[in-house]
Protein backbone atom coordinates (compact mmCIF):
# COMPACT_ATOMS: atom_id res chain seq x y z
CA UNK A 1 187.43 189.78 207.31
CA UNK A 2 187.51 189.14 210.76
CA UNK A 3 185.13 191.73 211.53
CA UNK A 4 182.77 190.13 209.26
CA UNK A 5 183.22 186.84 211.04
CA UNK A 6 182.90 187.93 213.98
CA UNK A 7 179.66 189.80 213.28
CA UNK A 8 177.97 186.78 211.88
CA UNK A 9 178.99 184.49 215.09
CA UNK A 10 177.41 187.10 217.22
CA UNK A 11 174.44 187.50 214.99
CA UNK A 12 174.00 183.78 214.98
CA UNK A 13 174.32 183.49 218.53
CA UNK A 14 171.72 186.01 219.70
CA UNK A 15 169.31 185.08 216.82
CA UNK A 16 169.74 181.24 218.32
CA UNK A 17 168.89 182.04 221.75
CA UNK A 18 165.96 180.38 222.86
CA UNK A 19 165.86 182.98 225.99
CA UNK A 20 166.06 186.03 224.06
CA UNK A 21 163.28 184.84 221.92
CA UNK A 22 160.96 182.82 223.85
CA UNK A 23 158.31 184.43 226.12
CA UNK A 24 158.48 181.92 229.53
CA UNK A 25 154.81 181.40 228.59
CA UNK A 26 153.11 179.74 225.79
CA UNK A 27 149.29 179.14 224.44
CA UNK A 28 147.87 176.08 223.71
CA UNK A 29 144.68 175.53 222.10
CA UNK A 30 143.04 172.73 223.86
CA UNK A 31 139.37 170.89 223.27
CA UNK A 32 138.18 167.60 223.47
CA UNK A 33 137.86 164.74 221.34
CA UNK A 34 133.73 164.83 221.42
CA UNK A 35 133.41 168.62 221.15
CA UNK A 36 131.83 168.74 224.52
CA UNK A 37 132.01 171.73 227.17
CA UNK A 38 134.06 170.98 230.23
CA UNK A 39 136.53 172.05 232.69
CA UNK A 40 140.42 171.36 233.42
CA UNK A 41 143.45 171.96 235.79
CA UNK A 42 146.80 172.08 233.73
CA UNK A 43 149.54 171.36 235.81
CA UNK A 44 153.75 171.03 235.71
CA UNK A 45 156.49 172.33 237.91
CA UNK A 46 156.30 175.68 236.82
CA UNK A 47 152.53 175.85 238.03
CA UNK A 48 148.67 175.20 237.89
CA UNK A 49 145.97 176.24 235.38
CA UNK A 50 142.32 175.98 236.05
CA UNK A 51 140.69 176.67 233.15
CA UNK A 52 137.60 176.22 230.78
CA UNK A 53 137.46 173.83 227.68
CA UNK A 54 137.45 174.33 224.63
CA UNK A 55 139.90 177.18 225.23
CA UNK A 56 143.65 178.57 224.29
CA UNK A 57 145.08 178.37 227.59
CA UNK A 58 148.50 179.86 228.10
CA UNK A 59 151.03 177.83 229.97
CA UNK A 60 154.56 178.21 231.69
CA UNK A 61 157.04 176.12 229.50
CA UNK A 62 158.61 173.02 231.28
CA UNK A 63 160.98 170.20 230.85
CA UNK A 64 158.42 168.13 232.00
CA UNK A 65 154.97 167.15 230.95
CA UNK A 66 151.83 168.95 231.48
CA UNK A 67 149.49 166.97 233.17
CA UNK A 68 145.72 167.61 233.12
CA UNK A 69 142.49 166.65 234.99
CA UNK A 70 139.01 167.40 233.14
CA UNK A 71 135.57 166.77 233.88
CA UNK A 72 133.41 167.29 231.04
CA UNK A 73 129.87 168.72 231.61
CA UNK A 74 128.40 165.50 231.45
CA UNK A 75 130.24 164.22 234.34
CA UNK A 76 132.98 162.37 232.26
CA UNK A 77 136.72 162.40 233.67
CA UNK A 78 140.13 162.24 231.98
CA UNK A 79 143.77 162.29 233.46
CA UNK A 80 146.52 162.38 230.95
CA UNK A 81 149.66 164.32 229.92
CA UNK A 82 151.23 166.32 227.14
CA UNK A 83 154.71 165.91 226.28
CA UNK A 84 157.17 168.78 226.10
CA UNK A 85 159.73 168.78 223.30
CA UNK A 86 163.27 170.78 223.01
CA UNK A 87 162.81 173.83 220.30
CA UNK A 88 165.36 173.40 218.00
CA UNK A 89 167.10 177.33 218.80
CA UNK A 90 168.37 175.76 221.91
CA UNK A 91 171.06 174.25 219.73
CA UNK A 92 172.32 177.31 218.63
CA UNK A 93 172.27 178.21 222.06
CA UNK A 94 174.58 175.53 223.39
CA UNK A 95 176.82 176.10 220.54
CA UNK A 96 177.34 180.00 220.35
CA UNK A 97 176.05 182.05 223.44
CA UNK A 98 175.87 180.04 227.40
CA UNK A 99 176.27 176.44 226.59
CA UNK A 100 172.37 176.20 227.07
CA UNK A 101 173.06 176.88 231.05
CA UNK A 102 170.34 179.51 230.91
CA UNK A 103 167.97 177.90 229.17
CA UNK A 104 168.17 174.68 231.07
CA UNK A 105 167.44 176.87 234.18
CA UNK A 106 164.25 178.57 232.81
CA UNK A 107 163.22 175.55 230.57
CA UNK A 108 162.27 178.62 228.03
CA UNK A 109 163.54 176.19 225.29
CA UNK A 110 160.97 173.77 226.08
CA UNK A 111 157.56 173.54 223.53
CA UNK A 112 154.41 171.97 223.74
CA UNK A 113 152.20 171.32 221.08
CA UNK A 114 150.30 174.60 219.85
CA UNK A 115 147.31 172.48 220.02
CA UNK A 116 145.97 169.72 221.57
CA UNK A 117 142.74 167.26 221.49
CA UNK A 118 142.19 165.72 224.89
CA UNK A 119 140.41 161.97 224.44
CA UNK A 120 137.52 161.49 226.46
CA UNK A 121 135.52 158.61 227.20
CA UNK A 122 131.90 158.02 225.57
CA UNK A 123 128.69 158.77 226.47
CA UNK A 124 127.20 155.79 228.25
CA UNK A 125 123.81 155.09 226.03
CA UNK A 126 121.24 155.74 228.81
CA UNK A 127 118.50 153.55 227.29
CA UNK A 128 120.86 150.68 226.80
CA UNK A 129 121.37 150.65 230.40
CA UNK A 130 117.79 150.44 231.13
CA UNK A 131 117.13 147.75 228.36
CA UNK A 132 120.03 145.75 228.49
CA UNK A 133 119.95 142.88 225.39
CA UNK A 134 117.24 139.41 225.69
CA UNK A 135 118.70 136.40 225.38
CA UNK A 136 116.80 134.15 222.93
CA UNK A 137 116.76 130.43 222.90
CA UNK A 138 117.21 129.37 219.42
């Protein structure tokens, strides 16, 4: 019986690992909001992406957000951040294998979203800008 215990703690505890499991990298489908072409630098602690958009870009996980910079073909520009969330296997982590010591250390229990739609501004209506509205005096 103990035996049995034992092999179901230990089972539990290297299934919950978020190290064991988790690749330090992880992709992220990103476009933006009008469907336009464009380019971006990802960027967090653990480094710097220069990349494309639309694209799946893959990422080094982090505790803390990942902030981009794009600059859509158009000339448009957008600054922003995605948030990074705790996957759930740390838990078991903590609780069975390293007190989540390792993971804290290589933030490999960290997620971001597996996709993401980055808002940009819109177009600014050319011909409105040469026309702008008449005033009428009724």
């Amino acid at each position: 019986m103990k035996r049995l215990i034992f092999a179901m703690v230990a089972g539990l505890a290297a299934s919950g690992c978020a190290t064991l499991t988790n690749d330090p990298m992880t992709a992220v489908a990103i476009s933006f909001s009008d469907g336009s072409d464009g380019q971006c630098v990802f960027e967090n602690k653990r480094g710097r992406w220069p990349t494309p958009i639309p694209i799946t870009v893959m990422v080094r996980r982090s505790d803390d957000p990942l902030k981009w910079q794009c600059k859509t073909d158009d000339g448009r520009e957008t600054v922003g951040s995605i948030p990074s969330t705790m996957d759930a296997k740390i838990v078991a982590s903590a609780v069975f294998l390293d007190f989540g010591i390792t993971d804290s250390i290589t933030d490999k229990h960290r997620i971001y979203p597996a996709s993401f739609v980055i808002p940009v501004p819109k177009k600014k209506d050319a011909t409105a800008a040469l026309n702008p509205p008449q005033m009428t005096g009724e």
